[in-house]
C-alpha atoms as a PDB file:
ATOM      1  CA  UNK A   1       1.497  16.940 -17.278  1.00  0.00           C
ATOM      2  CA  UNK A   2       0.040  14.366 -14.761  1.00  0.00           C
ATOM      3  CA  UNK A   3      -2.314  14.424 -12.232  1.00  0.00           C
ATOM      4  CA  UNK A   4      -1.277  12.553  -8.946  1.00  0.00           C
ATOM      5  CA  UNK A   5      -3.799  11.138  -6.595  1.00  0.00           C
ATOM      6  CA  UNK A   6      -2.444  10.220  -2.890  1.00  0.00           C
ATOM      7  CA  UNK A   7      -5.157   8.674  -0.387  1.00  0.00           C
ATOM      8  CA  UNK A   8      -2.820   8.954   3.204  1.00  0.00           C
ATOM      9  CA  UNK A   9      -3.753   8.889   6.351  1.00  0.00           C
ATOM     10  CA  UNK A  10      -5.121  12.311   7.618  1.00  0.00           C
ATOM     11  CA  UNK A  11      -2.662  13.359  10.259  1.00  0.00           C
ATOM     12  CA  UNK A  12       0.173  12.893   7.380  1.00  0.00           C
ATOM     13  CA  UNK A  13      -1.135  15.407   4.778  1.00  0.00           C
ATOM     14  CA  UNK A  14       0.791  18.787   6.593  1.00  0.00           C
ATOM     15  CA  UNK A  15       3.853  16.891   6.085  1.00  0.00           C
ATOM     16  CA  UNK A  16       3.058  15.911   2.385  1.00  0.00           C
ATOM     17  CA  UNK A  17       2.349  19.498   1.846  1.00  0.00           C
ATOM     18  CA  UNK A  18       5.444  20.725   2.959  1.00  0.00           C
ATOM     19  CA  UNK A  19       7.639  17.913   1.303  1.00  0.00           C
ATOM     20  CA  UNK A  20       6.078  18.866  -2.366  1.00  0.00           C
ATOM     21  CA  UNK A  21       6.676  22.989  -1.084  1.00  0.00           C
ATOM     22  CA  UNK A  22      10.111  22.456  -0.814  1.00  0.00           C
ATOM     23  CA  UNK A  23      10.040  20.841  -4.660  1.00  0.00           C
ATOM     24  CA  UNK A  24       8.282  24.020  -5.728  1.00  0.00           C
ATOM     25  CA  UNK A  25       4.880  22.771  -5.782  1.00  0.00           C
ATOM     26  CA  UNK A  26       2.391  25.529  -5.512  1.00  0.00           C
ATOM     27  CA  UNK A  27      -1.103  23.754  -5.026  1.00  0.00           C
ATOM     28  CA  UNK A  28      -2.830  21.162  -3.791  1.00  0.00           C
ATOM     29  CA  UNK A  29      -6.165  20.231  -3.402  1.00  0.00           C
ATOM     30  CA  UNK A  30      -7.052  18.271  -0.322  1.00  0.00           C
ATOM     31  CA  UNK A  31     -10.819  16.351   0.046  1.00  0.00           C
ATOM     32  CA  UNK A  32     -11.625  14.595   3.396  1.00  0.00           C
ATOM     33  CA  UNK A  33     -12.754  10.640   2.342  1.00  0.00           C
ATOM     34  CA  UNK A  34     -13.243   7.514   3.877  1.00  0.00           C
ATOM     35  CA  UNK A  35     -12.557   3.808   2.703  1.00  0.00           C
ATOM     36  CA  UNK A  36     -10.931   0.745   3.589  1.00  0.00           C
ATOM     37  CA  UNK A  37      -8.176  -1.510   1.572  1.00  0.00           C
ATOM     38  CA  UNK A  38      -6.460  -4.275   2.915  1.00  0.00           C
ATOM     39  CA  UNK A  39      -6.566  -2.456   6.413  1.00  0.00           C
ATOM     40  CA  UNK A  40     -10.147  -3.896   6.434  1.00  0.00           C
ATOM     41  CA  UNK A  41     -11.845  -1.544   9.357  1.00  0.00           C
ATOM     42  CA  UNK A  42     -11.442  -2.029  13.010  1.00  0.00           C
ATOM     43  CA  UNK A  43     -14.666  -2.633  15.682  1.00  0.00           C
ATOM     44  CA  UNK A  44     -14.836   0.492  18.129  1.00  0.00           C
ATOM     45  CA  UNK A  45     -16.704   0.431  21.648  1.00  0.00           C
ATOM     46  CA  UNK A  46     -19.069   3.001  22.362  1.00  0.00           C
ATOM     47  CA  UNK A  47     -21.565   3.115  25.615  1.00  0.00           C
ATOM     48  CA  UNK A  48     -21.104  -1.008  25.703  1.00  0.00           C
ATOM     49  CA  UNK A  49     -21.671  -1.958  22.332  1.00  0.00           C
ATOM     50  CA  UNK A  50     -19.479  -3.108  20.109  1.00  0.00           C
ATOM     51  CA  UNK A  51     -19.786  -1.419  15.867  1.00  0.00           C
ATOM     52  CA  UNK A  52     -17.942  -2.288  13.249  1.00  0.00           C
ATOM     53  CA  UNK A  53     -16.081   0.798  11.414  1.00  0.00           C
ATOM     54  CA  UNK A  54     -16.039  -0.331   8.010  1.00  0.00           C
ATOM     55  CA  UNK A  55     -14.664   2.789   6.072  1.00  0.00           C
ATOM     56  CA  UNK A  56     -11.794   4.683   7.575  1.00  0.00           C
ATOM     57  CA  UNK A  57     -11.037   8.430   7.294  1.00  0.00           C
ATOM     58  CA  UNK A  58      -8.386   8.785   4.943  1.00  0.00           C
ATOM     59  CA  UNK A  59      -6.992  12.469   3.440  1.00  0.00           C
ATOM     60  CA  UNK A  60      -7.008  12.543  -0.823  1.00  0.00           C
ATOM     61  CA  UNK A  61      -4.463  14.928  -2.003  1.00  0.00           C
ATOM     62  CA  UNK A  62      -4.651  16.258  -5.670  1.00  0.00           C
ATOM     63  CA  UNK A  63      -1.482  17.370  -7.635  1.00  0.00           C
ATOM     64  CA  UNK A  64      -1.213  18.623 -10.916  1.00  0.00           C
ATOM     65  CA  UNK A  65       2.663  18.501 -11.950  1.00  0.00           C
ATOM     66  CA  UNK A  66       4.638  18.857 -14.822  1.00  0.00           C
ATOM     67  CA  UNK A  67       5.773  15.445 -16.146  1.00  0.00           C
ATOM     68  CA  UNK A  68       9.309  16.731 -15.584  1.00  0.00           C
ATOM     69  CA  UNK A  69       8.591  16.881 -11.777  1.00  0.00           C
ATOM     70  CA  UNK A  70       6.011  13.924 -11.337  1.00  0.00           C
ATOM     71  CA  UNK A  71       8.652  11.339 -10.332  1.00  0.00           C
ATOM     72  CA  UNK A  72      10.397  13.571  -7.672  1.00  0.00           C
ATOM     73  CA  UNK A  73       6.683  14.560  -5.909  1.00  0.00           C
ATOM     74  CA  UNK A  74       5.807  11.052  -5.672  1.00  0.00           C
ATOM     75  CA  UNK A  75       8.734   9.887  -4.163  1.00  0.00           C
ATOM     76  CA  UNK A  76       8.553  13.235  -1.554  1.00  0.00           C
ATOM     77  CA  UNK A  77       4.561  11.854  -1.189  1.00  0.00           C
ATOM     78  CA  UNK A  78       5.899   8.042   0.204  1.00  0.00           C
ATOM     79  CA  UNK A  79       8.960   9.392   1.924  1.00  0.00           C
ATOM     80  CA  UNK A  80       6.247  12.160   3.945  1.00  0.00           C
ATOM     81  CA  UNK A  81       3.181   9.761   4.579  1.00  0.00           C
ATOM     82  CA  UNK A  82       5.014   6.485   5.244  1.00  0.00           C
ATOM     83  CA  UNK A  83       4.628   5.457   8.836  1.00  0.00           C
ATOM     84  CA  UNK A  84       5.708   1.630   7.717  1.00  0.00           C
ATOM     85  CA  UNK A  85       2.015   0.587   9.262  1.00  0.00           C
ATOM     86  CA  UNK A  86      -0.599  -1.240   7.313  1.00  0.00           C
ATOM     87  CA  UNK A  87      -3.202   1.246   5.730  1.00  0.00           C
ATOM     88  CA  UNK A  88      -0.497   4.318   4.938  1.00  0.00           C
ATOM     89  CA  UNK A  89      -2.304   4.761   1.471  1.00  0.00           C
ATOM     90  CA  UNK A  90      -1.909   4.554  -1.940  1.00  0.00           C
ATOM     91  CA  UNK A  91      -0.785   6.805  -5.080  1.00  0.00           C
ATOM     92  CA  UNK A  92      -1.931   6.642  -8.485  1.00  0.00           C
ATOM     93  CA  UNK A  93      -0.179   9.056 -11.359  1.00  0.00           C
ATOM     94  CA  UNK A  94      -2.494   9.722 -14.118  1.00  0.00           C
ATOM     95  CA  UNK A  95      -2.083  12.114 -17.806  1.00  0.00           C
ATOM     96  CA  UNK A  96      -3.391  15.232 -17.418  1.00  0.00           C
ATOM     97  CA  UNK A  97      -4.436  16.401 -20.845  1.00  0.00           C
ATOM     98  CA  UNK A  98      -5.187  20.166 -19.982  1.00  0.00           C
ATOM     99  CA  UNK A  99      -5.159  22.680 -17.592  1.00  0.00           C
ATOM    100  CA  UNK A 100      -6.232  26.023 -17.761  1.00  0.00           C
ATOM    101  CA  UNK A 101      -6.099  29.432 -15.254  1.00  0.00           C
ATOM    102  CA  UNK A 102      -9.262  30.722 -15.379  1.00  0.00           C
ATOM    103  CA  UNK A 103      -8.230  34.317 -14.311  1.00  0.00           C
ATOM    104  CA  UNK A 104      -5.366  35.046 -16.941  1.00  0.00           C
ATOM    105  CA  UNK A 105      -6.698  31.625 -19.438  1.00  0.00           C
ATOM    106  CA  UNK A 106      -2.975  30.647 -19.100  1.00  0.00           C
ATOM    107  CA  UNK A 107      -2.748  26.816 -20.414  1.00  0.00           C
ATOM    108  CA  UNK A 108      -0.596  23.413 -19.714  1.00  0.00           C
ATOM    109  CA  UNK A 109       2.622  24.263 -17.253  1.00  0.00           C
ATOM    110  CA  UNK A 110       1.880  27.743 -17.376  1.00  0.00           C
ATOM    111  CA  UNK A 111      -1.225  27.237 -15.570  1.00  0.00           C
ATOM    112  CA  UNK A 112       0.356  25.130 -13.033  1.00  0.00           C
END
């Protein structure tokens, strides 16, 4: 199994979920964050003076996969949150050693 991590830009993660739906990917687990990367920040005007927006809002998407199905999802994840702009995110795939259902204690795919 592996566990894929995608930091996109917020207003791309309904697309991202329905790219991975049509692979038969049934969860997700989405956490609001902010950070920067090459992107750097930007400066922002607000009632006349000027501040410096150092981390940017950015949307982290969680997916736990079968290894079978990791190399399709990721390439669904860059085809759905790719604008071609600076700052479009990054994806890291990581083992997942276990995973357990807590209601039925179903483990590894199954629990998927």
């Amino acid at each position: 199994m592996k566990l894929i991590t995608a930091i996109i830009k917020p207003f791309k993660a309904d697309d991202v979920r329905e790219a991975i739906s049509e692979l038969g990917v049934s969860g997700m687990t989405m956490t609001e964050v902010k950070g920067f990367g090459r992107q750097k920040g930007h400066t922002e005007l607000y009632r006349g003076a000027e501040y410096v927006i150092d981390f940017l809002p950015k949307a982290k998407l969680e997916i736990a996969v079968s290894d079978e199905l990791a190399e399709q999802v990721v390439e669904a994840i860059c085809k759905a949150a790719g604008t071609g702009q600076i700052g479009d995110g990054k994806i890291f795939v990581t083992n997942l050693e276990q995973s357990i259902r807590i209601r039925t204690g179903e483990t590894g795919n199954d629990a998927l």
